[in-house]
PDB file of N, CA and C in Angstrom:
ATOM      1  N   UNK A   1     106.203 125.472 123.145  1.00  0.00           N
ATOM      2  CA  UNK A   1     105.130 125.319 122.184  1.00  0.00           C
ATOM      3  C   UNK A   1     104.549 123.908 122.325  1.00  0.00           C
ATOM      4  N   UNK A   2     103.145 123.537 122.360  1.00  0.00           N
ATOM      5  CA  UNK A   2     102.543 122.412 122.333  1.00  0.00           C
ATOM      6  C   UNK A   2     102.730 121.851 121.404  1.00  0.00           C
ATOM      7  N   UNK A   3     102.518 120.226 121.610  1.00  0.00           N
ATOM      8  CA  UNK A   3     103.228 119.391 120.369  1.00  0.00           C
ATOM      9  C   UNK A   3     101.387 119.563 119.783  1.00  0.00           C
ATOM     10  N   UNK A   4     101.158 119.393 118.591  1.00  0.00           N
ATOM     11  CA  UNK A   4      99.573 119.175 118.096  1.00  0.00           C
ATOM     12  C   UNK A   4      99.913 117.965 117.464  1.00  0.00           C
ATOM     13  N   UNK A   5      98.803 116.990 117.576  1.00  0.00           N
ATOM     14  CA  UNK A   5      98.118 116.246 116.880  1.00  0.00           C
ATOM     15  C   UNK A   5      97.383 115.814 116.655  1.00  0.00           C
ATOM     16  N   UNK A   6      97.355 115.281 114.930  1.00  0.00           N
ATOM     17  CA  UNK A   6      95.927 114.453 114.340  1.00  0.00           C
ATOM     18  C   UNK A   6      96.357 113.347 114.629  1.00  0.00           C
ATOM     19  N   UNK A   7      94.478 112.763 114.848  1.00  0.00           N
ATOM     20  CA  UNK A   7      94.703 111.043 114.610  1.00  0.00           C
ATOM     21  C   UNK A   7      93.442 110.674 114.554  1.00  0.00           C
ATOM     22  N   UNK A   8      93.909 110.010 113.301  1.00  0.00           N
ATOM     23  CA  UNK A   8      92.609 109.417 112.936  1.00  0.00           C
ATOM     24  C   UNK A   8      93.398 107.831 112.825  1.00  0.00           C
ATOM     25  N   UNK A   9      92.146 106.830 112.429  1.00  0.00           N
ATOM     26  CA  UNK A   9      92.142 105.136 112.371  1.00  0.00           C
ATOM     27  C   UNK A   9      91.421 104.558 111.033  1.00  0.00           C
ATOM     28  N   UNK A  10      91.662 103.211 110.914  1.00  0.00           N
ATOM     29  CA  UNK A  10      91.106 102.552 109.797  1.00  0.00           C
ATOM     30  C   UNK A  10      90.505 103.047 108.606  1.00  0.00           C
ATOM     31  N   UNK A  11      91.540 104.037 108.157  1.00  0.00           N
ATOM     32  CA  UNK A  11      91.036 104.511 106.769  1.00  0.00           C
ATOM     33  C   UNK A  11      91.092 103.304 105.615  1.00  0.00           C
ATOM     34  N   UNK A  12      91.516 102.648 105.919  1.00  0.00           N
ATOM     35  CA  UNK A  12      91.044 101.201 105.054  1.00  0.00           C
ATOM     36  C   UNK A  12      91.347 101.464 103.238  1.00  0.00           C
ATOM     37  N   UNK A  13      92.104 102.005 102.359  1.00  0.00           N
ATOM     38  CA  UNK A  13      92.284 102.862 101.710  1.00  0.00           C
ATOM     39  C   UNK A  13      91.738 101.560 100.208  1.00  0.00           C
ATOM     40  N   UNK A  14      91.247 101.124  99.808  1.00  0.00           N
ATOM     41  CA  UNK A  14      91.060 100.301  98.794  1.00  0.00           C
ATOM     42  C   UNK A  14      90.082  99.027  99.010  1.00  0.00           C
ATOM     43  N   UNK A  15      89.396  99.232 100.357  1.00  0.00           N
ATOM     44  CA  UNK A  15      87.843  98.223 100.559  1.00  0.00           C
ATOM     45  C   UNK A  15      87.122  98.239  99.658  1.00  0.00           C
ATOM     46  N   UNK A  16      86.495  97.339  99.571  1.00  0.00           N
ATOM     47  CA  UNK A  16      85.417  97.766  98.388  1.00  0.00           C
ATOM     48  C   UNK A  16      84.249  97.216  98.931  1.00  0.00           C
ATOM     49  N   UNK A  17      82.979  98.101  98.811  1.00  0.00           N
ATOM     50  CA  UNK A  17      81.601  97.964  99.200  1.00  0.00           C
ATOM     51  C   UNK A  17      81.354  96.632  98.064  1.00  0.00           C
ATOM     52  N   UNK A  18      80.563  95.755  98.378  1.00  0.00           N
ATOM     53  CA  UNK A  18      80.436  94.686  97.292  1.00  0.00           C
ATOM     54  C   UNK A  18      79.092  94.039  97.457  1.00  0.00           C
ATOM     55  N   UNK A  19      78.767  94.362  98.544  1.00  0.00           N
ATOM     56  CA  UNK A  19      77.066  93.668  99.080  1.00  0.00           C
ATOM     57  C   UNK A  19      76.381  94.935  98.823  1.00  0.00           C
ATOM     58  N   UNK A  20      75.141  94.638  97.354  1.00  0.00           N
ATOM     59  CA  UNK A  20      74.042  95.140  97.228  1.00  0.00           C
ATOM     60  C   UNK A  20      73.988  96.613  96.870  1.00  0.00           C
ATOM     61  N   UNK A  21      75.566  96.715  96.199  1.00  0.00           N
ATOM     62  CA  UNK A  21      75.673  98.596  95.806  1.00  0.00           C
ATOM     63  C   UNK A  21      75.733  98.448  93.721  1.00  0.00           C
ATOM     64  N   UNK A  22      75.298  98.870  93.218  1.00  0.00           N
ATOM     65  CA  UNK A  22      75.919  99.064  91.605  1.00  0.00           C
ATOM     66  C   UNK A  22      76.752  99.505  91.914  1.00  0.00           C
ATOM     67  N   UNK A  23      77.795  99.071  90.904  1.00  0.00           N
ATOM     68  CA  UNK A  23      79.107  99.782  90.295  1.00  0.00           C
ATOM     69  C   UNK A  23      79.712 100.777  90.554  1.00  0.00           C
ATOM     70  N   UNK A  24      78.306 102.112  89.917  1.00  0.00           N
ATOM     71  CA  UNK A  24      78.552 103.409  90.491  1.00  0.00           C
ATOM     72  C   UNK A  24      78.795 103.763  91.574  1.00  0.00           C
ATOM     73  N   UNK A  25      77.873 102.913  92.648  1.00  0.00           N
ATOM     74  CA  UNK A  25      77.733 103.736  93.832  1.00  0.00           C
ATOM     75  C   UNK A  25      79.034 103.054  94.799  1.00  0.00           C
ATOM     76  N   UNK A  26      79.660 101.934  94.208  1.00  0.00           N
ATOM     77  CA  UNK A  26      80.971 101.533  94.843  1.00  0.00           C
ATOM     78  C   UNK A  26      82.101 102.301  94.364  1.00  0.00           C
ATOM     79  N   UNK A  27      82.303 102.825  93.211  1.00  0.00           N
ATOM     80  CA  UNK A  27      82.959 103.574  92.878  1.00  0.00           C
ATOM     81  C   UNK A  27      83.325 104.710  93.986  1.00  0.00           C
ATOM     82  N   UNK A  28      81.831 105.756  93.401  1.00  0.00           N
ATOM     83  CA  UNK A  28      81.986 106.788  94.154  1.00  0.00           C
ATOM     84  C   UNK A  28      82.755 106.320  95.968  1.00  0.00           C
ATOM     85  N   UNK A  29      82.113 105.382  96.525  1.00  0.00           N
ATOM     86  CA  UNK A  29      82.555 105.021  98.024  1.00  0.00           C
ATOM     87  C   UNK A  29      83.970 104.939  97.757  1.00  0.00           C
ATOM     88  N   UNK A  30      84.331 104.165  96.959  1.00  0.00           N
ATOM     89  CA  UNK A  30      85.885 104.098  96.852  1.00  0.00           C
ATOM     90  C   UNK A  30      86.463 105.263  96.551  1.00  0.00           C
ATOM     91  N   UNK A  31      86.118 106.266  96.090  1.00  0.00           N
ATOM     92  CA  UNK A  31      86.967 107.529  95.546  1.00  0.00           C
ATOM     93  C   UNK A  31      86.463 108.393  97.244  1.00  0.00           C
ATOM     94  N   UNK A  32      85.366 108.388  97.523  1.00  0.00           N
ATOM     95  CA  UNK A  32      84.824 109.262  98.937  1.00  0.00           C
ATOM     96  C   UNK A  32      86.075 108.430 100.013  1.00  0.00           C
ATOM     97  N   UNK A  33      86.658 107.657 100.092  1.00  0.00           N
ATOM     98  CA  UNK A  33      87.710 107.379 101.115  1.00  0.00           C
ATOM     99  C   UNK A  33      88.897 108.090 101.290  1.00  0.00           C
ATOM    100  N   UNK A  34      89.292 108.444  99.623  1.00  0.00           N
ATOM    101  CA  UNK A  34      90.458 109.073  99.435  1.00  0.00           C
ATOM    102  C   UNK A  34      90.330 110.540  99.149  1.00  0.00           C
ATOM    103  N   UNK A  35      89.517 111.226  99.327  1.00  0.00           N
ATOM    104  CA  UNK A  35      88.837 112.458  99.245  1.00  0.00           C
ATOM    105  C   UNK A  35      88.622 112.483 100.969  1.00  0.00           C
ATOM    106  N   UNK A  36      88.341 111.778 101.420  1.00  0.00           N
ATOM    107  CA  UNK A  36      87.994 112.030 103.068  1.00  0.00           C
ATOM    108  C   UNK A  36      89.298 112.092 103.622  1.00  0.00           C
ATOM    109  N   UNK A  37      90.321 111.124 103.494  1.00  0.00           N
ATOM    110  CA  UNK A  37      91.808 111.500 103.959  1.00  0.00           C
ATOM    111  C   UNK A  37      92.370 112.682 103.133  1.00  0.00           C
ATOM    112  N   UNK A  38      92.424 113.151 102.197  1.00  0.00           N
ATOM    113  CA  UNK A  38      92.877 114.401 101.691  1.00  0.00           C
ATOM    114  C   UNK A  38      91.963 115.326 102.343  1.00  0.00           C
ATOM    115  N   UNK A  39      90.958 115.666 102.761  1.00  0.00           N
ATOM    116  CA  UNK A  39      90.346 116.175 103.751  1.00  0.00           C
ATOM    117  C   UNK A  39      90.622 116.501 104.669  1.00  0.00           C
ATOM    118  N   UNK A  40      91.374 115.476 105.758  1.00  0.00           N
ATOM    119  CA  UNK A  40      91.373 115.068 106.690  1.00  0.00           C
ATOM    120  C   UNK A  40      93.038 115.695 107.089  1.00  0.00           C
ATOM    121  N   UNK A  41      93.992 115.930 105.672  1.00  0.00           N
ATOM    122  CA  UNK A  41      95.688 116.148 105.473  1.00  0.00           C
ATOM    123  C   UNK A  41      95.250 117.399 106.023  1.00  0.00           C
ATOM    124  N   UNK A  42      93.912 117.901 105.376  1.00  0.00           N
ATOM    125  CA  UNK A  42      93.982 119.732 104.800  1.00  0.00           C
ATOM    126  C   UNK A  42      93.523 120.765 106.146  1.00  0.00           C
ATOM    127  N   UNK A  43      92.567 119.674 107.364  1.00  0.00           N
ATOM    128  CA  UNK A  43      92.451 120.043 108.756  1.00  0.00           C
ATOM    129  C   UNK A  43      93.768 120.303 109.124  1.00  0.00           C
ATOM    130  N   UNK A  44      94.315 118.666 109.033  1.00  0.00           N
ATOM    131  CA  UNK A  44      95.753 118.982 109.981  1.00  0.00           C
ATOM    132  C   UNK A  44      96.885 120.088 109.914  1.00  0.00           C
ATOM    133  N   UNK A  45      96.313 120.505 108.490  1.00  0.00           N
ATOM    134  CA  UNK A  45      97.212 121.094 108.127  1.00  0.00           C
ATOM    135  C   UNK A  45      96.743 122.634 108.377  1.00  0.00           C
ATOM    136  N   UNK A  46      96.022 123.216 107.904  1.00  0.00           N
ATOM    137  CA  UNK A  46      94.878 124.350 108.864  1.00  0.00           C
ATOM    138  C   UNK A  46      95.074 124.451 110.470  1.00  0.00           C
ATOM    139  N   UNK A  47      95.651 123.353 111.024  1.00  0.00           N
ATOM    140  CA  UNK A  47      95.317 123.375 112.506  1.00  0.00           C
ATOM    141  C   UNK A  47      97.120 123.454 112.886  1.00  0.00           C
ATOM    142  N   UNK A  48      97.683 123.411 111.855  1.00  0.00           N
ATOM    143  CA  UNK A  48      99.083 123.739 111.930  1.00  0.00           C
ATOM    144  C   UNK A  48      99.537 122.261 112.640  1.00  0.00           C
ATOM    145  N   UNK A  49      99.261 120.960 112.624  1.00  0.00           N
ATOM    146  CA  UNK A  49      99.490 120.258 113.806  1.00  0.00           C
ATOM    147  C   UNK A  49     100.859 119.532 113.212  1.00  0.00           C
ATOM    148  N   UNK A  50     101.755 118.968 114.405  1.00  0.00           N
ATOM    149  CA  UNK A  50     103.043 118.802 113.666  1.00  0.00           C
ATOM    150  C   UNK A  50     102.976 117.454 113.586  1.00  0.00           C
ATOM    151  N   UNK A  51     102.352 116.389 113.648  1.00  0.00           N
ATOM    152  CA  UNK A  51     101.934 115.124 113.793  1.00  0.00           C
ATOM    153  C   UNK A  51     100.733 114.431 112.815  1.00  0.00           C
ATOM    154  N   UNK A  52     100.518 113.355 111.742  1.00  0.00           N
ATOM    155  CA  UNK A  52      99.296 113.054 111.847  1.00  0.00           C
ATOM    156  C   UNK A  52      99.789 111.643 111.532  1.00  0.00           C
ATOM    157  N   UNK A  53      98.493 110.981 112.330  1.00  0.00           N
ATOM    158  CA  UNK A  53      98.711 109.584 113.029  1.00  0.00           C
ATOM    159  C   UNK A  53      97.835 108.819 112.321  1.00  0.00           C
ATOM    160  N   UNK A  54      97.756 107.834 112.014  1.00  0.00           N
ATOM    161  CA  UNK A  54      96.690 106.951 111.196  1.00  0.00           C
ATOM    162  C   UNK A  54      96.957 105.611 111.868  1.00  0.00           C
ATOM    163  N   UNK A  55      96.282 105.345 112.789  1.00  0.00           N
ATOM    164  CA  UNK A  55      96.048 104.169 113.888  1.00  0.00           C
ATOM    165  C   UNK A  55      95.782 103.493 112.925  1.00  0.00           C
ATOM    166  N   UNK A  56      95.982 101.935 113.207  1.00  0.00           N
ATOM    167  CA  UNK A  56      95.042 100.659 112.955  1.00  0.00           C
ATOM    168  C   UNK A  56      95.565 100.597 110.997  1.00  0.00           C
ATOM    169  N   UNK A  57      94.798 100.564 110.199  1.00  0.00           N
ATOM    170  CA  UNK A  57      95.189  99.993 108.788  1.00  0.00           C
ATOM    171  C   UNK A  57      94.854 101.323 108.073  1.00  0.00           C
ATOM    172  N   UNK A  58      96.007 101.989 107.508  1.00  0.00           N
ATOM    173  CA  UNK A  58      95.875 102.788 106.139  1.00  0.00           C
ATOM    174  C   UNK A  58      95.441 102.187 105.302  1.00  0.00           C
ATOM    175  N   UNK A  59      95.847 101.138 104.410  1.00  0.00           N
ATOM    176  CA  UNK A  59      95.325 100.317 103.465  1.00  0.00           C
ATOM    177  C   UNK A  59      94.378  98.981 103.833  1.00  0.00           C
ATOM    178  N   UNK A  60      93.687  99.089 102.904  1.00  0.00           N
ATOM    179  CA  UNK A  60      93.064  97.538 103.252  1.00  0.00           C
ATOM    180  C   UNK A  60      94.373  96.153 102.560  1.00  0.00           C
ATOM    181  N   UNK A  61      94.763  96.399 101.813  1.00  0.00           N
ATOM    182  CA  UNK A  61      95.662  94.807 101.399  1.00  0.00           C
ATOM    183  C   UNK A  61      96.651  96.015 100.515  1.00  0.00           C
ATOM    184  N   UNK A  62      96.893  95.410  99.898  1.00  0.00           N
ATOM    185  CA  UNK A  62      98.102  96.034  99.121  1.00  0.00           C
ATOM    186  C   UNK A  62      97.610  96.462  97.695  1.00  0.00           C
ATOM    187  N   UNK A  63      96.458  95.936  96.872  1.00  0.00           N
ATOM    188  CA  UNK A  63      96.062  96.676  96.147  1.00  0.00           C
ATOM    189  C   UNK A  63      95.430  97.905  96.419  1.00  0.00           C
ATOM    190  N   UNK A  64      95.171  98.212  97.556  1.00  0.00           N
ATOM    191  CA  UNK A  64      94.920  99.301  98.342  1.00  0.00           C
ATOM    192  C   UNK A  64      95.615 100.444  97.679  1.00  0.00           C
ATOM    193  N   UNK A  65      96.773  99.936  98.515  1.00  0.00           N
ATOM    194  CA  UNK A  65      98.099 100.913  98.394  1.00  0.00           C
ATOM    195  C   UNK A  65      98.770 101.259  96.684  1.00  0.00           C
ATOM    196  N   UNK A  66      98.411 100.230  95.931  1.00  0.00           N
ATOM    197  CA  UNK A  66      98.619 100.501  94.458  1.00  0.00           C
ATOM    198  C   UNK A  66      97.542 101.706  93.947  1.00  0.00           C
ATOM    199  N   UNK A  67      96.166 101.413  94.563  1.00  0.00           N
ATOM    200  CA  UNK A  67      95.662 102.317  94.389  1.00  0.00           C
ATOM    201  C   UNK A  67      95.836 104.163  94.850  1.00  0.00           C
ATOM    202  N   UNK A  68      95.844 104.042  95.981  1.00  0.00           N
ATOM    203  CA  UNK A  68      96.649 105.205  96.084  1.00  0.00           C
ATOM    204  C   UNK A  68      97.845 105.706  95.447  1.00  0.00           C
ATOM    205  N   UNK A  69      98.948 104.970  95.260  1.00  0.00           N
ATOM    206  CA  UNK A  69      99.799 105.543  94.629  1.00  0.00           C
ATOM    207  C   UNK A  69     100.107 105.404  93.902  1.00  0.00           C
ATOM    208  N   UNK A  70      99.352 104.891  92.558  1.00  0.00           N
ATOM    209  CA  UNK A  70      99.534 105.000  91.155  1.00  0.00           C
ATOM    210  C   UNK A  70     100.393 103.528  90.830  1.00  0.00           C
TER     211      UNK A  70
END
């Protein structure tokens, strides 16, 4: 059986747009990151693949990562 895998890079998980967006529309960008990797679980997972790889930076800093996980 073939090994499958995803891979994706620099999901950057807690950047924040800050040049020239309102509030709102940084928001939404910040929530569209973590909606694009849950997205992104639900391919790999559809595609049955036994691997998924996230090259380069999951988080941007560590409030990143607070953000994601509560």
């Amino acid at each position: 059986m073939p090994l499958r895998i995803f891979h994706t890079a620099d999901v950057h998980i807690g950047l924040k747009f800050m040049r020239g967006y309102p509030d709102a529309i940084r928001d939404k960008l910040l929530d569209a990151r973590l909606e694009t990797l849950a997205r992104l679980v639900d391919i790999a997972n559809e595609q049955q693949c036994h691997l998924f790889v996230v090259a380069g930076d999951l988080f941007n800093n560590v409030r990143g990562q607070h953000q994601a996980t509560g």
